[in-house]
Protein backbone atom coordinates (compact mmCIF):
# COMPACT_ATOMS: atom_id res chain seq x y z
CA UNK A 1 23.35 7.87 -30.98
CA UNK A 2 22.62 7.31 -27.19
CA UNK A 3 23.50 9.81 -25.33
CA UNK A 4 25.43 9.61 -21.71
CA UNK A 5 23.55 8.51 -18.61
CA UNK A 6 21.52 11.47 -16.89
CA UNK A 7 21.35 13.60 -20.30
CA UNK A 8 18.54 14.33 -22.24
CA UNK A 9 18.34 15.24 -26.29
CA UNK A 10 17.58 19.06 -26.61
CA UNK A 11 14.78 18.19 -28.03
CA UNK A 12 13.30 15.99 -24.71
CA UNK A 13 14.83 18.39 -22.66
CA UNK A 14 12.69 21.39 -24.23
CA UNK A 15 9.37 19.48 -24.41
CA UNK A 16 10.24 18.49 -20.25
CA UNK A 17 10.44 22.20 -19.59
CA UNK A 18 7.60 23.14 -21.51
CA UNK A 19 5.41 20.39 -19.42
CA UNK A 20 6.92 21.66 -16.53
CA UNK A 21 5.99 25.09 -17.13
CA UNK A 22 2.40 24.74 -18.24
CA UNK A 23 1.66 22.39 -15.19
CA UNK A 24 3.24 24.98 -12.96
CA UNK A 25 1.45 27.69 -14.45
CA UNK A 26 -1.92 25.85 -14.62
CA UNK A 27 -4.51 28.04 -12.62
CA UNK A 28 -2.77 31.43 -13.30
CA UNK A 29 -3.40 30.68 -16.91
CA UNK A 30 -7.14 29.34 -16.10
CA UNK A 31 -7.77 32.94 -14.86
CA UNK A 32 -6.06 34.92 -17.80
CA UNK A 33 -8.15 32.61 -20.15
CA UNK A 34 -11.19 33.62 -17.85
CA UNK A 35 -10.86 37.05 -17.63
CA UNK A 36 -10.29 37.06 -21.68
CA UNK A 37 -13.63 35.42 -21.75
CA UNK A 38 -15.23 37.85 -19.24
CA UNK A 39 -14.11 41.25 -21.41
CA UNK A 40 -15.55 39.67 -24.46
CA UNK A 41 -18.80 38.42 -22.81
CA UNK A 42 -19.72 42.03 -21.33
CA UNK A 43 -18.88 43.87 -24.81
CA UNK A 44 -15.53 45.38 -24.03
CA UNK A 45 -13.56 43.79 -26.32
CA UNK A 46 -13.83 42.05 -29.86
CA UNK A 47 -12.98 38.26 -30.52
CA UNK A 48 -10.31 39.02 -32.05
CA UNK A 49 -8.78 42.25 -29.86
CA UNK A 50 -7.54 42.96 -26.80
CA UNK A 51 -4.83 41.11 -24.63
CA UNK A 52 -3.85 39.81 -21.29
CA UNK A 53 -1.08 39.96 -19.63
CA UNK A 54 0.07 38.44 -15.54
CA UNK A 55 3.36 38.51 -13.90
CA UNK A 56 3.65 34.67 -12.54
CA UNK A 57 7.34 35.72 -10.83
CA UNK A 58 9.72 37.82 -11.25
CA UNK A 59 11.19 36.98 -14.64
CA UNK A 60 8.04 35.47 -16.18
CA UNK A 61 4.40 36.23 -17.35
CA UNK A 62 1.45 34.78 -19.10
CA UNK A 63 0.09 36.83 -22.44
CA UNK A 64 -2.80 36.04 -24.21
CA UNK A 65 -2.07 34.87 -28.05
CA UNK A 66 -2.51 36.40 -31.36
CA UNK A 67 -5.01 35.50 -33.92
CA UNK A 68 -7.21 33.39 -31.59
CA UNK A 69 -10.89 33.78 -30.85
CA UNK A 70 -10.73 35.72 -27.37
CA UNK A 71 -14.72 34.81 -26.33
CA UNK A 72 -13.60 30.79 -26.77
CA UNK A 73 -10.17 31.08 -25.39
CA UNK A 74 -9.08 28.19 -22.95
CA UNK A 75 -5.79 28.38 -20.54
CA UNK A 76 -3.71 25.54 -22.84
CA UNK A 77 -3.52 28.65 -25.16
CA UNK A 78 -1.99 31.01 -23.04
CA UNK A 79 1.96 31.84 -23.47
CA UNK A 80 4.44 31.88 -20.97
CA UNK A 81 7.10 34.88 -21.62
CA UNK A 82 10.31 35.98 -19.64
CA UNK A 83 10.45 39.72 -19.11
CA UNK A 84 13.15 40.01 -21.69
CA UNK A 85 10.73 38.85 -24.63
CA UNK A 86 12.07 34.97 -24.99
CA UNK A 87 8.70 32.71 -25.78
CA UNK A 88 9.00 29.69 -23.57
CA UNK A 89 5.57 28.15 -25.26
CA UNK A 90 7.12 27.69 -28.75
CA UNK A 91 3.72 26.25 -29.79
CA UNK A 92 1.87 29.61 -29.32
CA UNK A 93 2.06 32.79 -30.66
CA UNK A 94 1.79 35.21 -28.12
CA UNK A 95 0.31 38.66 -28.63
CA UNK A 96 1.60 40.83 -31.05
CA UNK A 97 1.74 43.57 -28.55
CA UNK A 98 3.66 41.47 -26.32
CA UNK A 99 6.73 43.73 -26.40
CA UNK A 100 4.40 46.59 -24.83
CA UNK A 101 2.81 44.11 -21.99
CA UNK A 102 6.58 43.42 -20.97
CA UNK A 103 7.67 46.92 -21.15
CA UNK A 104 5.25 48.01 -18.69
CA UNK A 105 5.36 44.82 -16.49
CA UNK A 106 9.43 45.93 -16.25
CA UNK A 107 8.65 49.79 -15.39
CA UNK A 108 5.75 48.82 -13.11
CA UNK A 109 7.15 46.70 -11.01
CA UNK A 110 4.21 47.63 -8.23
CA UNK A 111 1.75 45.96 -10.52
CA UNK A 112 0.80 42.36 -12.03
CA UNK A 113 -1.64 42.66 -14.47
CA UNK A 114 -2.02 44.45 -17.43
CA UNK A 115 -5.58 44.19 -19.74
CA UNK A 116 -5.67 46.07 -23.06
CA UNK A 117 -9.29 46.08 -24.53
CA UNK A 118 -10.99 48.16 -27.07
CA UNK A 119 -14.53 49.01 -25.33
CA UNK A 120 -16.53 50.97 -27.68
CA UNK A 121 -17.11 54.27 -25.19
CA UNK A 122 -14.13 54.49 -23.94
CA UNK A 123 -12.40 53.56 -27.12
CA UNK A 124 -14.72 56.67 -29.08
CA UNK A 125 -12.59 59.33 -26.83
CA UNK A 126 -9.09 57.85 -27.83
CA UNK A 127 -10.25 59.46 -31.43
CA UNK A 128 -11.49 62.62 -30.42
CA UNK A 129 -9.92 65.98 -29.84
CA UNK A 130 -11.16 66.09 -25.83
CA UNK A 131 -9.54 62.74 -25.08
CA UNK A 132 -10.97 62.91 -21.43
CA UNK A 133 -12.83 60.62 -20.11
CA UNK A 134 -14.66 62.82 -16.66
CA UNK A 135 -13.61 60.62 -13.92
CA UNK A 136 -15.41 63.56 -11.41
CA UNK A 137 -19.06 62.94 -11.53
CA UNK A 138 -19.46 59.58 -9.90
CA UNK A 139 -16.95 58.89 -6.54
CA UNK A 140 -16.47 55.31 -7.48
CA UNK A 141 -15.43 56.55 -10.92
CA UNK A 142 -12.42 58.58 -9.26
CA UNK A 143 -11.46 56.25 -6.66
CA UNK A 144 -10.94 53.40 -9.24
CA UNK A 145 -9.23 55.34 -12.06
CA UNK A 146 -8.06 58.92 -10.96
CA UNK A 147 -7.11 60.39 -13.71
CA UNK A 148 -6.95 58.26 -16.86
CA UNK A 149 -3.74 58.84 -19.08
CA UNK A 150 -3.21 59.60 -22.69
CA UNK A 151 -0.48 57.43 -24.65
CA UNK A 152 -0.40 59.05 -28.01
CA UNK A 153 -0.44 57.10 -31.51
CA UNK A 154 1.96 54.25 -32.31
CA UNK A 155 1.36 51.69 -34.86
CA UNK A 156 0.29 48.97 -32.56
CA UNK A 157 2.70 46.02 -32.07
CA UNK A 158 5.87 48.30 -32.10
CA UNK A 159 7.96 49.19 -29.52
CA UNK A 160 6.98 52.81 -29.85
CA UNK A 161 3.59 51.70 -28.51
CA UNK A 162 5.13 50.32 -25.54
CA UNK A 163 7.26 53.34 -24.81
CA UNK A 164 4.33 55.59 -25.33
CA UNK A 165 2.88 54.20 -22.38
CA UNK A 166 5.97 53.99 -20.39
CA UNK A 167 6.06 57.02 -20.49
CA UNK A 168 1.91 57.72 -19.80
CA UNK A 169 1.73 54.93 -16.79
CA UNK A 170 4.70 56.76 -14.74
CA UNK A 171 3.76 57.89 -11.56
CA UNK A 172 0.75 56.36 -10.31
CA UNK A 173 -1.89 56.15 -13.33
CA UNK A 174 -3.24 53.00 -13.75
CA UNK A 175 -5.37 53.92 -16.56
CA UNK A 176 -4.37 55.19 -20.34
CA UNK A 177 -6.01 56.38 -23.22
CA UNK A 178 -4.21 55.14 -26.28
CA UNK A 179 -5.01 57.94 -29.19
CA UNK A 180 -6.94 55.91 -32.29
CA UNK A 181 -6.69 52.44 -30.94
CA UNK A 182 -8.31 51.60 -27.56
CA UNK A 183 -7.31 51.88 -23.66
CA UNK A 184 -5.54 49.58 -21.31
CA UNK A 185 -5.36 49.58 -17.47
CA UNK A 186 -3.18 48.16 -15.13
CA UNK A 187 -3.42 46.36 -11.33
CA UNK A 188 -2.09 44.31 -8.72
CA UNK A 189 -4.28 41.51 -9.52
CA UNK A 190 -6.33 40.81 -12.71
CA UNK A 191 -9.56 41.68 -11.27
CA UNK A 192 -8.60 44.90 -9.84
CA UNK A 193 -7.30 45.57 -13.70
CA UNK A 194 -10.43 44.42 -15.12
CA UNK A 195 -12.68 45.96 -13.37
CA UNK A 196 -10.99 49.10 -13.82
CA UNK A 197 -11.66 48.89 -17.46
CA UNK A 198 -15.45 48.11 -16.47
CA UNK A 199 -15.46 51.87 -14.58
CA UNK A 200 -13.88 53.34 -17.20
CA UNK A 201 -16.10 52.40 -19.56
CA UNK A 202 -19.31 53.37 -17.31
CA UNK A 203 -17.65 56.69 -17.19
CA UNK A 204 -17.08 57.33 -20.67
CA UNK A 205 -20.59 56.53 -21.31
CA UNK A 206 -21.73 58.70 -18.91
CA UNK A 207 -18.87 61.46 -19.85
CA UNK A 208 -21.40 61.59 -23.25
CA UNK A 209 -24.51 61.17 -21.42
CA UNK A 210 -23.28 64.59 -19.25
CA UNK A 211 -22.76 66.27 -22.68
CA UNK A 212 -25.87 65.72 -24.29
CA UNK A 213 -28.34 67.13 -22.55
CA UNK A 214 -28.14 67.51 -19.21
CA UNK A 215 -26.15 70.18 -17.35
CA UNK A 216 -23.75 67.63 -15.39
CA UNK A 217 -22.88 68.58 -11.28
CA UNK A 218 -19.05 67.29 -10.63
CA UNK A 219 -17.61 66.52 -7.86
CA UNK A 220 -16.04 70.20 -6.31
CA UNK A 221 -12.13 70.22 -5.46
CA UNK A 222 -12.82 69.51 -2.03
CA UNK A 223 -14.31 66.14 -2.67
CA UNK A 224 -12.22 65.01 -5.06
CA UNK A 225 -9.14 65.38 -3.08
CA UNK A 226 -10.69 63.78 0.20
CA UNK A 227 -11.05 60.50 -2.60
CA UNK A 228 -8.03 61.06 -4.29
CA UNK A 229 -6.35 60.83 -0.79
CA UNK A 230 -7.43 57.60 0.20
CA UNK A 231 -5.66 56.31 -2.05
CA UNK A 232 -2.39 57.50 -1.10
C-alpha cells in the first residue's frame, strides 16, 4: 500500500531517526567509547564491568551497553537514552544500570558525566567495615574528591541502586562508595569524571599503604579547609 506523498512507513521513519541520531551524536559517542577503553586499559575496570554515561542535551544521553567487551568497545555501540528511560538505539542494549545513570543525570543537573567502575583498591573498601577511603594525606587527593560518599547495598540494576545514590551524591559529592559492588564518580565533563576515579583509586591504595606500616602525617584542619575552599 503506498502511502500519501511526504509520509514515511513507521518503520523508515524509525530507521531515519535512528541515522539521524547516531550521526548527530558521532564524536560524543567516540569519547564515551574512549574513555570505556581508557578505564579498562589502566586496570580500573573489568571487560565486562563498569559503565558510561554523558548528557548530549537536555533530554538525552549516551550509556555504555550491557554484555559487551568494555577494553574493545567502539562508539557504533554506544546507546542513546532520553532522561525518562526510552532507548532510542533499539539495536543496543544499554546498561543494565541505566535506570541509576539517568537518575543521577536528573538530580544532578550541574553535572554531565557519570563513570561507574569497579577498581580493585577502591572497590576492597566498599566491603569493609571502615568504608573510608583518606582523602587527607595527599592535597591533590582532597581537591579532586573531598569527601567520597557511601551509597549502601542495592542489588545492582534496580532502582534502589539508583536512589541509594540519589540520595549519597546530594550536595556537592562527586564521589561514592557503593557498599559490596564498586564506586562511581561524577563531573562536568568525562575527563574530569574519569580522572576522579584515577585519584580515588591512588588514594585508596595509599589509604592501605598508611595502615600498614607506616605512621601516616594528614593534612591538619587548617589545610584541609584552605583546599576544600577553593573549591567553593
Amino acid at each position: 500500500m503506498s502511502l500519501p506523498c511526504g509520509l514515511q512507513s513507521p518503520l523508515k521513519f524509525c530507521v531515519s531517526v535512528n541515522m539521524v541520531i547516531a550521526v548527530e551524536y558521532q564524536k560524543e559517542r567516540k569519547q564515551v567509547a574512549a574513555i570505556m577503553r581508557r578505564l579498562y586499559r589502566q586496570g580500573l575496570t573489568t571487560c565486562s564491568g563498569g559503565n558510561i554515561s554523558l548528557r548530549v542535551d537536555d533530554d538525552r544521553f549516551l550509556i555504555t551497553p550491557s554484555t559487551l567487551d568494555k577494553g574493545k568497545i567502539n562508539y557504533r555501540q554506544i546507546a542513546v537514552m532520553t532522561l525518562s528511560g526510552e532507548n532510542l538505539s533499539p539495536g543496543l542494549k544499554p546498561s543494565i544500570e541505566a535506570d541509576m545513570h539517568q537518575r543521577i543525570l536528573r538530580y544532578r543537573k550541574d553535572i554531565n558525566a557519570v563513570v561507574h567502575a569497579h577498581p580493585k583498591h577502591a572497590s576492597f573498601f566498599t566491603a569493609t567495615e571502615t568504608r573510608k577511603i583518606r582523602t587527607d594525606l595527599l592535597a591533590e587527593a582532597r581537591f579532586v574528591l573531598g569527601e567520597p560518599a557511601f551509597a549502601p547495598y542495592a542489588l545492582m540494576g534496580t532502582p534502589e541502586l539508583g536512589k541509594n545514590l540519589e540520595y549519597a551524591l546530594a550536595g556537592r559529592a562527586c564521589v561514592a562508595l557503593l557498599e559490596n559492588h564498586g564506586v562511581l564518580t561524577i563531573g562536568k565533563t568525562l575527563l574530569e569524571a574519569f580522572d576522579r576515579i584515577e585519584v580515588l583509586e591512588a588514594a585508596a591504595e595509599i589509604t592501605l599503604m598508611a595502615g600498614c606500616s607506616v605512621k601516616p602525617s594528614p593534612l591538619d584542619d587548617r589545610r584541609l579547609s584552605e583546599i576544600d575552599a577553593m573549591n567553593s
